[in-house]
PDB file of N, CA and C in Angstrom:
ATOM      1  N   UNK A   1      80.420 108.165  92.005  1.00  0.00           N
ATOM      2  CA  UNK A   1      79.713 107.803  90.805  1.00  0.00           C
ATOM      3  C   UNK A   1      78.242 108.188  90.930  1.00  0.00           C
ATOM      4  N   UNK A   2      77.220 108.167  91.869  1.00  0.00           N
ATOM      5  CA  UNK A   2      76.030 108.606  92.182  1.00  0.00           C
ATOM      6  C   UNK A   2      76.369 109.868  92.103  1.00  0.00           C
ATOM      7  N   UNK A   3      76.731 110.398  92.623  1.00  0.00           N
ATOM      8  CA  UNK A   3      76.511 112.179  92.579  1.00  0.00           C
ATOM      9  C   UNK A   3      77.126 112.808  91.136  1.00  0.00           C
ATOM     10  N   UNK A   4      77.755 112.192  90.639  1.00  0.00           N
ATOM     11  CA  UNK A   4      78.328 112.295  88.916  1.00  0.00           C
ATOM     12  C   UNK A   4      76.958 111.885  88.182  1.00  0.00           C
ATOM     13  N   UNK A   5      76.422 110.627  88.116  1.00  0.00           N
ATOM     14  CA  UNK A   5      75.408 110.574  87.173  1.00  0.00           C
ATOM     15  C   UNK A   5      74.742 111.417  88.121  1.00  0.00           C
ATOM     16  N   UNK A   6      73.759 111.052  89.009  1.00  0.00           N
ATOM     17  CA  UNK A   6      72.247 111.488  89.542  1.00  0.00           C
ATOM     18  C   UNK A   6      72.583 113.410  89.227  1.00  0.00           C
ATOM     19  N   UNK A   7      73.587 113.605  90.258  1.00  0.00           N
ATOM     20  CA  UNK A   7      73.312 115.084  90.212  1.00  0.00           C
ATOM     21  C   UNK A   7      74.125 116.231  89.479  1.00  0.00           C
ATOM     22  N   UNK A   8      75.387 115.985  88.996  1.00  0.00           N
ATOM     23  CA  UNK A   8      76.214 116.548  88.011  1.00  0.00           C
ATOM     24  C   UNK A   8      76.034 116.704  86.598  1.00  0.00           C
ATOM     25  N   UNK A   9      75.611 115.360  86.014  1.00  0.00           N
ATOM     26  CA  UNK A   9      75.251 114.726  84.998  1.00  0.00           C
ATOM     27  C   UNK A   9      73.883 115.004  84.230  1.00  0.00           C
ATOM     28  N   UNK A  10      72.482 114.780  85.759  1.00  0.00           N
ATOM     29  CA  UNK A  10      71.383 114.915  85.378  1.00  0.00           C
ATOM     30  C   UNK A  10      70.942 113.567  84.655  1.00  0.00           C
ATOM     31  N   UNK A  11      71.694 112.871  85.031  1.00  0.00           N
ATOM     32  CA  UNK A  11      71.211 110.901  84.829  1.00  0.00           C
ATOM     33  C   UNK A  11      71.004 110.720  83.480  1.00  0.00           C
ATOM     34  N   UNK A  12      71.938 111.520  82.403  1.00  0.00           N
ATOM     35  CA  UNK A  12      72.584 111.679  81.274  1.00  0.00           C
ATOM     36  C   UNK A  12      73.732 110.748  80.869  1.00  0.00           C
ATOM     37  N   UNK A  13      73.813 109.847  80.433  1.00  0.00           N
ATOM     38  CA  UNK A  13      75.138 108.815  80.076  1.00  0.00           C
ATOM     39  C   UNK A  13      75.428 109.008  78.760  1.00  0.00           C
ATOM     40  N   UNK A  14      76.866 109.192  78.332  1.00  0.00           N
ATOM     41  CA  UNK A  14      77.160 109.343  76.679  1.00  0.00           C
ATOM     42  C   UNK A  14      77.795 107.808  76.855  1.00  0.00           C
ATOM     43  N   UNK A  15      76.883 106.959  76.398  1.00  0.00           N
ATOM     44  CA  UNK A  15      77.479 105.534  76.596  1.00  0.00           C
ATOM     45  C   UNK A  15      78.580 105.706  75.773  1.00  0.00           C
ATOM     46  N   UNK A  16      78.521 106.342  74.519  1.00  0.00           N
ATOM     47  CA  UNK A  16      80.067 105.682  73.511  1.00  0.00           C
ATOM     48  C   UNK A  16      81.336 106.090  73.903  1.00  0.00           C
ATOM     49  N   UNK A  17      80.681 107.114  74.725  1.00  0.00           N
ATOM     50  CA  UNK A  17      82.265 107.872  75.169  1.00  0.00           C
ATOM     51  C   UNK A  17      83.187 107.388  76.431  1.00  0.00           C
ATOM     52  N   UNK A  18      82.400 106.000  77.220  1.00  0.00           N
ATOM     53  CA  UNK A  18      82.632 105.598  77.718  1.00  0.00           C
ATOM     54  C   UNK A  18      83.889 104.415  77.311  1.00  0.00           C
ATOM     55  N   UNK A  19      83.921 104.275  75.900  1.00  0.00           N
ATOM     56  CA  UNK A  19      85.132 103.398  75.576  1.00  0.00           C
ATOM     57  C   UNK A  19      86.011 104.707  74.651  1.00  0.00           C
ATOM     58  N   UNK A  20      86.038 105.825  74.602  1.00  0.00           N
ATOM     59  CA  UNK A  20      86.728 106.591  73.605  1.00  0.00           C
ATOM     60  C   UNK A  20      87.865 107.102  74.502  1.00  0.00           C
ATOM     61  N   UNK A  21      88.777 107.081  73.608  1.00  0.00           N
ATOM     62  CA  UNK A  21      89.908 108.019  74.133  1.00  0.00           C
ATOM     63  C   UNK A  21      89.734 109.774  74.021  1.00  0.00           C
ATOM     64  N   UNK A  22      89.780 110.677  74.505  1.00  0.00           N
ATOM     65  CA  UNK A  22      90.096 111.963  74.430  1.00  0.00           C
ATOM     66  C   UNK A  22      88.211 111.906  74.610  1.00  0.00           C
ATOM     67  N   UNK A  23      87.227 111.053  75.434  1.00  0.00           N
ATOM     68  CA  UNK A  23      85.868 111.383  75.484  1.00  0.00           C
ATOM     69  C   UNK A  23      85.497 112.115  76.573  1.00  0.00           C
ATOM     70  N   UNK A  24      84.639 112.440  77.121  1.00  0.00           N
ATOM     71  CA  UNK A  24      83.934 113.386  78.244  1.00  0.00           C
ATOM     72  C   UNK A  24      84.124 112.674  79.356  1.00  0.00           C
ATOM     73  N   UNK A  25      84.664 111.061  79.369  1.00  0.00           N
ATOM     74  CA  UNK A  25      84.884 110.469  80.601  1.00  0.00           C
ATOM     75  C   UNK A  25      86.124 110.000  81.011  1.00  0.00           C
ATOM     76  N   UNK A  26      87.196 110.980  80.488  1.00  0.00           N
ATOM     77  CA  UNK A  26      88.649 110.284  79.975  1.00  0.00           C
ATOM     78  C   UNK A  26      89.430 111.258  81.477  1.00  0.00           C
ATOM     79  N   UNK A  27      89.125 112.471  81.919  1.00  0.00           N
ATOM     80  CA  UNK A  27      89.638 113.326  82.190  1.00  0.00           C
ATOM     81  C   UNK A  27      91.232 113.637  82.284  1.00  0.00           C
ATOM     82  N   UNK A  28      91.965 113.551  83.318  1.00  0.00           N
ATOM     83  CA  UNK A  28      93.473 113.438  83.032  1.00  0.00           C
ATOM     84  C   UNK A  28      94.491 112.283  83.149  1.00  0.00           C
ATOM     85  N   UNK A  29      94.746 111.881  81.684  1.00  0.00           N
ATOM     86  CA  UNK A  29      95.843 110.250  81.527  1.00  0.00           C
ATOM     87  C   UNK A  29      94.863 109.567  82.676  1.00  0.00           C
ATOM     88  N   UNK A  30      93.618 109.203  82.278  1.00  0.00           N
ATOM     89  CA  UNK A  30      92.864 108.535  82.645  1.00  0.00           C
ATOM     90  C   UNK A  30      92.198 108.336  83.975  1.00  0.00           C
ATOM     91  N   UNK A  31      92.431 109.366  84.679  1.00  0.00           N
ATOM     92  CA  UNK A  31      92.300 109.482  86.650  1.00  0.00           C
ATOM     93  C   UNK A  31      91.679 110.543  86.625  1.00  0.00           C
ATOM     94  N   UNK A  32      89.863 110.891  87.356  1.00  0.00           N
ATOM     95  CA  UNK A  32      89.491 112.115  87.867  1.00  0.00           C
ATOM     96  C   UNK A  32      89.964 112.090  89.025  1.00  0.00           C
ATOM     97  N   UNK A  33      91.600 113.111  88.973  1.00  0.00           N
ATOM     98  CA  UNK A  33      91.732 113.432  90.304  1.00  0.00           C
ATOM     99  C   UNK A  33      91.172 113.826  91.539  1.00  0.00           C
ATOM    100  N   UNK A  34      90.172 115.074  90.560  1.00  0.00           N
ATOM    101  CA  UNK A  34      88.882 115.299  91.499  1.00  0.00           C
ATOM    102  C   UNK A  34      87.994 114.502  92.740  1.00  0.00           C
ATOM    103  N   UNK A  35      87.764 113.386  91.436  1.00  0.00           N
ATOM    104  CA  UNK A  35      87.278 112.635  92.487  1.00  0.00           C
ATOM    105  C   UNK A  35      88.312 111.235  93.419  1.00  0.00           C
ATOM    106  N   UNK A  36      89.125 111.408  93.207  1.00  0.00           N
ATOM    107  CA  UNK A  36      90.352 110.634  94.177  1.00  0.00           C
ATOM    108  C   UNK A  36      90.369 111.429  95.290  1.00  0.00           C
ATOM    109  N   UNK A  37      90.044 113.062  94.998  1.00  0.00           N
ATOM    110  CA  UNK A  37      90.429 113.813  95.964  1.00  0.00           C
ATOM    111  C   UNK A  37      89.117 113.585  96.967  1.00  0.00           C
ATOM    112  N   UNK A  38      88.119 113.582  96.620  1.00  0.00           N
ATOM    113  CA  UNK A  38      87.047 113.564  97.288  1.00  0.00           C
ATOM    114  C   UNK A  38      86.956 112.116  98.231  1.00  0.00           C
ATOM    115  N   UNK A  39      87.293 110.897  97.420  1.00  0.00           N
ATOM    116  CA  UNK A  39      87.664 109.523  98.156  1.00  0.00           C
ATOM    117  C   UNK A  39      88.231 110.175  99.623  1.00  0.00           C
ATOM    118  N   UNK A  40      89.514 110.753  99.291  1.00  0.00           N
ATOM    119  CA  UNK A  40      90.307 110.809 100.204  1.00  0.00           C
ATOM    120  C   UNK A  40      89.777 111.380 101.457  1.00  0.00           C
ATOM    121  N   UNK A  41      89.247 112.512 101.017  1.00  0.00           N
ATOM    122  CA  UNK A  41      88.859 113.194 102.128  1.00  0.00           C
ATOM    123  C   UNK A  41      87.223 112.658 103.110  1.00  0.00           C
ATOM    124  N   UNK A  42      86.140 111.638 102.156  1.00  0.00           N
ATOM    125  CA  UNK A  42      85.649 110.613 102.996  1.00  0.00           C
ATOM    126  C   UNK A  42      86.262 109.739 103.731  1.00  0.00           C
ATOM    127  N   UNK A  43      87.423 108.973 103.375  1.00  0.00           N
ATOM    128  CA  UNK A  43      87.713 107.812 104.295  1.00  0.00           C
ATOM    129  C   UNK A  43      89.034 108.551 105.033  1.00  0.00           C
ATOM    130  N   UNK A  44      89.293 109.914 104.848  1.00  0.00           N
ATOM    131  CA  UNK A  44      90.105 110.289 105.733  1.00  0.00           C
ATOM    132  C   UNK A  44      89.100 110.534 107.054  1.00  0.00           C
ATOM    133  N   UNK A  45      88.214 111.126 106.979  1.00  0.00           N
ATOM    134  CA  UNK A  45      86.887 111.835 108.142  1.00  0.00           C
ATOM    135  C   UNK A  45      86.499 110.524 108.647  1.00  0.00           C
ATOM    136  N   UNK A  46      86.430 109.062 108.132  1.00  0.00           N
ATOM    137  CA  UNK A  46      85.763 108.683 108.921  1.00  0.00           C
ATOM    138  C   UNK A  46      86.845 108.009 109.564  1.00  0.00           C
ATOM    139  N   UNK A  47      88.177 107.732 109.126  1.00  0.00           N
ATOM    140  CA  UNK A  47      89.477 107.039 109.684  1.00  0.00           C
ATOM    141  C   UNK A  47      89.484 108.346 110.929  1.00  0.00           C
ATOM    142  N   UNK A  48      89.390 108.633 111.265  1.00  0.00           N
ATOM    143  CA  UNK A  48      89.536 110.118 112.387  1.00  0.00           C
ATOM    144  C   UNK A  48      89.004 109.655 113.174  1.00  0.00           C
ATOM    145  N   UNK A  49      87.830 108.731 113.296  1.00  0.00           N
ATOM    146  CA  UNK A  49      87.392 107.923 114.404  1.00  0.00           C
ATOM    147  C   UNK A  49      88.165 107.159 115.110  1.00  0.00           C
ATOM    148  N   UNK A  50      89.314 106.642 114.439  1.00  0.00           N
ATOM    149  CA  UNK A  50      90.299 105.434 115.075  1.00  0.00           C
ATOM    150  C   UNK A  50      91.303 106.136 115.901  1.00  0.00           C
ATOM    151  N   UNK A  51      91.662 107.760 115.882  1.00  0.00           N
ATOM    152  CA  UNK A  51      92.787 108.055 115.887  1.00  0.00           C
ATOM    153  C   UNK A  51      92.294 109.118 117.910  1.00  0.00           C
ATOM    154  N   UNK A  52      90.835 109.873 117.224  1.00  0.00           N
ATOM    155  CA  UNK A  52      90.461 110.681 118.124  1.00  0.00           C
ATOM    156  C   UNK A  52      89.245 109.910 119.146  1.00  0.00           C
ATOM    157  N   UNK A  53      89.735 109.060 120.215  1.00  0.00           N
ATOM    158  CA  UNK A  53      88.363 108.582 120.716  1.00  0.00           C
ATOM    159  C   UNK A  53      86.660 109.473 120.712  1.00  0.00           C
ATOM    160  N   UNK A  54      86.998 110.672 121.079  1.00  0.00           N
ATOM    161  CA  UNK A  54      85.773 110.977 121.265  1.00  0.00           C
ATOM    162  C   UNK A  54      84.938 110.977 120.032  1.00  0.00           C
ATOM    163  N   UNK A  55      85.439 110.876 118.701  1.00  0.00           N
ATOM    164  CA  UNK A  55      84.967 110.821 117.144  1.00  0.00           C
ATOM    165  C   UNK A  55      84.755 109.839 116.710  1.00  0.00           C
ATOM    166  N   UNK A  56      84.596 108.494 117.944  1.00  0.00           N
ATOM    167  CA  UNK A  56      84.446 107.192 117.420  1.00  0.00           C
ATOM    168  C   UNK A  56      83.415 106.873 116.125  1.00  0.00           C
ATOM    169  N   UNK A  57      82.343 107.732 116.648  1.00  0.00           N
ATOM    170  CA  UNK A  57      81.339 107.412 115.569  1.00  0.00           C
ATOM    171  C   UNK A  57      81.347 107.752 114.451  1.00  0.00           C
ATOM    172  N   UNK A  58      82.374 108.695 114.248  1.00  0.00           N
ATOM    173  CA  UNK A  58      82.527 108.621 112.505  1.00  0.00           C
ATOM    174  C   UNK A  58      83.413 107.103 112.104  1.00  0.00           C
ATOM    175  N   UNK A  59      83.716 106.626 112.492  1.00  0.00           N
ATOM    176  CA  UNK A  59      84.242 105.552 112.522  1.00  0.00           C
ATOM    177  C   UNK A  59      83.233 104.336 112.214  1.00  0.00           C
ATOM    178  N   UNK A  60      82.522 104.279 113.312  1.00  0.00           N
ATOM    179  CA  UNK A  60      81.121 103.467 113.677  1.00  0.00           C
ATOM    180  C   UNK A  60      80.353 103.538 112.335  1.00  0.00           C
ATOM    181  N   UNK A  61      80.182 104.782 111.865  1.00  0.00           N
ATOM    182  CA  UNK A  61      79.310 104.589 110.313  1.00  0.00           C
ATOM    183  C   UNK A  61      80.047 105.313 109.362  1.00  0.00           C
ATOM    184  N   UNK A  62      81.464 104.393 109.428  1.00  0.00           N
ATOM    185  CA  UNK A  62      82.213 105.288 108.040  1.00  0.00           C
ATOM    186  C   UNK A  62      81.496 104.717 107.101  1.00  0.00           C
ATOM    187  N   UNK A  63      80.460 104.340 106.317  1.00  0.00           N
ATOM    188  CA  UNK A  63      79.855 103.770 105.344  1.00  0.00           C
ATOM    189  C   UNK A  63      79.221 105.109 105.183  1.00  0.00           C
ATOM    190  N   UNK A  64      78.211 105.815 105.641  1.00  0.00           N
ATOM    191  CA  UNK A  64      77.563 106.639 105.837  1.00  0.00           C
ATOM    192  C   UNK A  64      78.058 107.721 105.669  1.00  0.00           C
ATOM    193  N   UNK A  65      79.365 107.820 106.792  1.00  0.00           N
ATOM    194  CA  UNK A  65      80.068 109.048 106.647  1.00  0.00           C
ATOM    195  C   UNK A  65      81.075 109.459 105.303  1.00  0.00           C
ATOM    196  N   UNK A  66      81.645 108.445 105.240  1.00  0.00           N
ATOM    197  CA  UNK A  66      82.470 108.304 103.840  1.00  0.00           C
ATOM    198  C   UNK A  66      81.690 108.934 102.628  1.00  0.00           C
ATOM    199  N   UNK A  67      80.640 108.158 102.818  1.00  0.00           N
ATOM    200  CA  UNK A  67      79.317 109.190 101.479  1.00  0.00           C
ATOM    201  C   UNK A  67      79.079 109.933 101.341  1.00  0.00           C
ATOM    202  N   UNK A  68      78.944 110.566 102.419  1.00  0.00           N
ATOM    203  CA  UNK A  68      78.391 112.004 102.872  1.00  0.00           C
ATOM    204  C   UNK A  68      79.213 112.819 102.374  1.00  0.00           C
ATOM    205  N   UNK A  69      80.850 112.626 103.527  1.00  0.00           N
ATOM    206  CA  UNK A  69      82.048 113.707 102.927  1.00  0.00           C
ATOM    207  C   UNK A  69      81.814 113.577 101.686  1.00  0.00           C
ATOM    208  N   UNK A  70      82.571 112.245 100.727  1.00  0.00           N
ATOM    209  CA  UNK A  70      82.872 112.586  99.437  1.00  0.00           C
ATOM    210  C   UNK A  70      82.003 113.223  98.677  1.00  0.00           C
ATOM    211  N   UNK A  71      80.259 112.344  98.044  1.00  0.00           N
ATOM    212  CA  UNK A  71      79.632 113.059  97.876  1.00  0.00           C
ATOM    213  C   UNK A  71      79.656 114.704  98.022  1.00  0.00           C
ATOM    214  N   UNK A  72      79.516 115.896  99.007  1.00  0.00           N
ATOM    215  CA  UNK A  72      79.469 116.809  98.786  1.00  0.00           C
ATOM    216  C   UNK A  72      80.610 117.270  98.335  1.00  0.00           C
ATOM    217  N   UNK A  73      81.656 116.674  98.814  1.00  0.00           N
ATOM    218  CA  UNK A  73      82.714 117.057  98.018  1.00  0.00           C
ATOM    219  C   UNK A  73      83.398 117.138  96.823  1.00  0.00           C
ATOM    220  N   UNK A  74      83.081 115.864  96.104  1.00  0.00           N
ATOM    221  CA  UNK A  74      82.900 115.432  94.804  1.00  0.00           C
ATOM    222  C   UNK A  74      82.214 116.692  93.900  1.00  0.00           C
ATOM    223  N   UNK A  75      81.001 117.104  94.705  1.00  0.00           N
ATOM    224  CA  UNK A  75      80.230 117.934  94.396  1.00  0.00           C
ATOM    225  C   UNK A  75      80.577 119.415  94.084  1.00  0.00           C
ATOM    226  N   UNK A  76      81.657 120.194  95.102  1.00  0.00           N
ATOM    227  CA  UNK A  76      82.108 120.756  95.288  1.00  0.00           C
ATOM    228  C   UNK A  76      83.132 120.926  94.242  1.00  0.00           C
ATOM    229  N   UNK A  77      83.746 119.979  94.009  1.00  0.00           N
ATOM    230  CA  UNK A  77      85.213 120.016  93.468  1.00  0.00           C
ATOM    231  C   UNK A  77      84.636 120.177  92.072  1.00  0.00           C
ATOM    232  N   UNK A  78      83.779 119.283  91.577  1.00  0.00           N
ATOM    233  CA  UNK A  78      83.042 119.347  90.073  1.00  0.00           C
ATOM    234  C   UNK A  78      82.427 120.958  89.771  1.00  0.00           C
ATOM    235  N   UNK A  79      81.915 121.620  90.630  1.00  0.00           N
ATOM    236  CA  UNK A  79      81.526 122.461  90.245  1.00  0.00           C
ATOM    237  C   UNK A  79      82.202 123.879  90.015  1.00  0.00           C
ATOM    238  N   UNK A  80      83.492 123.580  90.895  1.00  0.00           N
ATOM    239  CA  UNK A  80      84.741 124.147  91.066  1.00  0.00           C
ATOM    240  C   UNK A  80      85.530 123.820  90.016  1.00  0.00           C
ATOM    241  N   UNK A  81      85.473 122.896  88.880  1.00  0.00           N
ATOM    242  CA  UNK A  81      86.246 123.000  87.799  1.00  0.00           C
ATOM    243  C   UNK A  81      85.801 123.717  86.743  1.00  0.00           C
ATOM    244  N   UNK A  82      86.565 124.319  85.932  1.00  0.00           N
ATOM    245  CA  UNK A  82      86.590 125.496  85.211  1.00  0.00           C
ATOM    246  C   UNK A  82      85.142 125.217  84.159  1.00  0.00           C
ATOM    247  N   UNK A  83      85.255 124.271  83.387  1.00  0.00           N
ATOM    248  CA  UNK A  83      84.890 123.756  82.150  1.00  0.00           C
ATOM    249  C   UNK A  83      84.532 122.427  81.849  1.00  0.00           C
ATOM    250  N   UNK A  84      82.769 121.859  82.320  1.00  0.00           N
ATOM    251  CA  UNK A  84      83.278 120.591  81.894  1.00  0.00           C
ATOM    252  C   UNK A  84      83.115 120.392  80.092  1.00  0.00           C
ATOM    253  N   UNK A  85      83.822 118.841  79.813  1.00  0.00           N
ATOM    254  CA  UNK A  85      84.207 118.320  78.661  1.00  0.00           C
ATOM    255  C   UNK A  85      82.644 118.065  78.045  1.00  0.00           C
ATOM    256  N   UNK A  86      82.321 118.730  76.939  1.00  0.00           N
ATOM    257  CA  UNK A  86      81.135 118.416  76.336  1.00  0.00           C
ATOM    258  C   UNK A  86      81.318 117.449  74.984  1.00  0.00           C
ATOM    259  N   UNK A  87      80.573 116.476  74.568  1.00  0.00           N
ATOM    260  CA  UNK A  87      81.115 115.756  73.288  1.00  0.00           C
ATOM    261  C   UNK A  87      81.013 116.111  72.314  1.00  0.00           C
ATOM    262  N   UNK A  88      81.660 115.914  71.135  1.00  0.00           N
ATOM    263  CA  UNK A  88      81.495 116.329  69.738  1.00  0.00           C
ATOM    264  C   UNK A  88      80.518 116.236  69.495  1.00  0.00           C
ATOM    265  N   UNK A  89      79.551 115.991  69.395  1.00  0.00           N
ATOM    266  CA  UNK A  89      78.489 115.283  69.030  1.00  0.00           C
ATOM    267  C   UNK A  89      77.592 116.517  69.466  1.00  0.00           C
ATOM    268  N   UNK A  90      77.526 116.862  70.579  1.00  0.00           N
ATOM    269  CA  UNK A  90      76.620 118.072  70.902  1.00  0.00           C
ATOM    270  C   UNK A  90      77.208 119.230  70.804  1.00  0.00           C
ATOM    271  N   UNK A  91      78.336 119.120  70.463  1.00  0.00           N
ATOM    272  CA  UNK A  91      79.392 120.377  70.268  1.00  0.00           C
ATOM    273  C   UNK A  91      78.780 121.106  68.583  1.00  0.00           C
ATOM    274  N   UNK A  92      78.442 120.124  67.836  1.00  0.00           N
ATOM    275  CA  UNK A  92      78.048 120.600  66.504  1.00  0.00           C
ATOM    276  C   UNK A  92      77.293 120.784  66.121  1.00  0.00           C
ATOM    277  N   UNK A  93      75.995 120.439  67.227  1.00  0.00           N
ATOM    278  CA  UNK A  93      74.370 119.980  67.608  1.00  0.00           C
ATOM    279  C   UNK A  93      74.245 121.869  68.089  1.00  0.00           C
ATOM    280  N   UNK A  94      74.966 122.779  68.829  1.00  0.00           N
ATOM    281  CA  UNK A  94      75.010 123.818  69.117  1.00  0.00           C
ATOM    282  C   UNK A  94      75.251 124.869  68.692  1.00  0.00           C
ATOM    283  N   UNK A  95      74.162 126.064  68.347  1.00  0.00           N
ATOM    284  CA  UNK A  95      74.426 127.178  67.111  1.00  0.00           C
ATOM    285  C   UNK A  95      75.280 127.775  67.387  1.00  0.00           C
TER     286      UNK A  95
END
């Protein structure tokens, strides 16, 4: 959610579209996979601490680390999607 508003976004909120169906924050039957995917792959990196002793410390600050992965990844994956969803509203606002 930080790296969506602060740096994707540009700390831009379409508050109404936040309760609309088919709005800029709806993405697919209601789940940004994207970013599930990015979850995953933070608390997978820092769970790697439990499994590989010598990687304890991703473990030690999975708070930290968890952020880190997803964040850039989040990042990654967003910028890696084709098209984002712009609202009607600025859709008609545009010559």
């Amino acid at each position: 959610m930080i790296c969506d508003y602060f740096v994707i976004r540009g700390r831009e909120l379409q508050v109404d579209d936040l309760y609309l169906r088919g709005g800029v924050y709806e993405y697919w039957h209601g789940f940004n996979w994207l970013a599930l995917v990015a979850l995953a792959a933070g608390a997978g990196t820092a769970l790697v601490g439990l499994v590989v002793p010598s990687l304890r410390v991703l473990y030690d600050y999975s708070w930290f680390v968890g952020f880190a992965v997803s964040f850039v990844a989040y990042y990654g994956l967003m910028k890696w999607q084709t098209e984002p969803k712009v609202p009607a509203m600025e859709q008609a606002a545009q010559p």
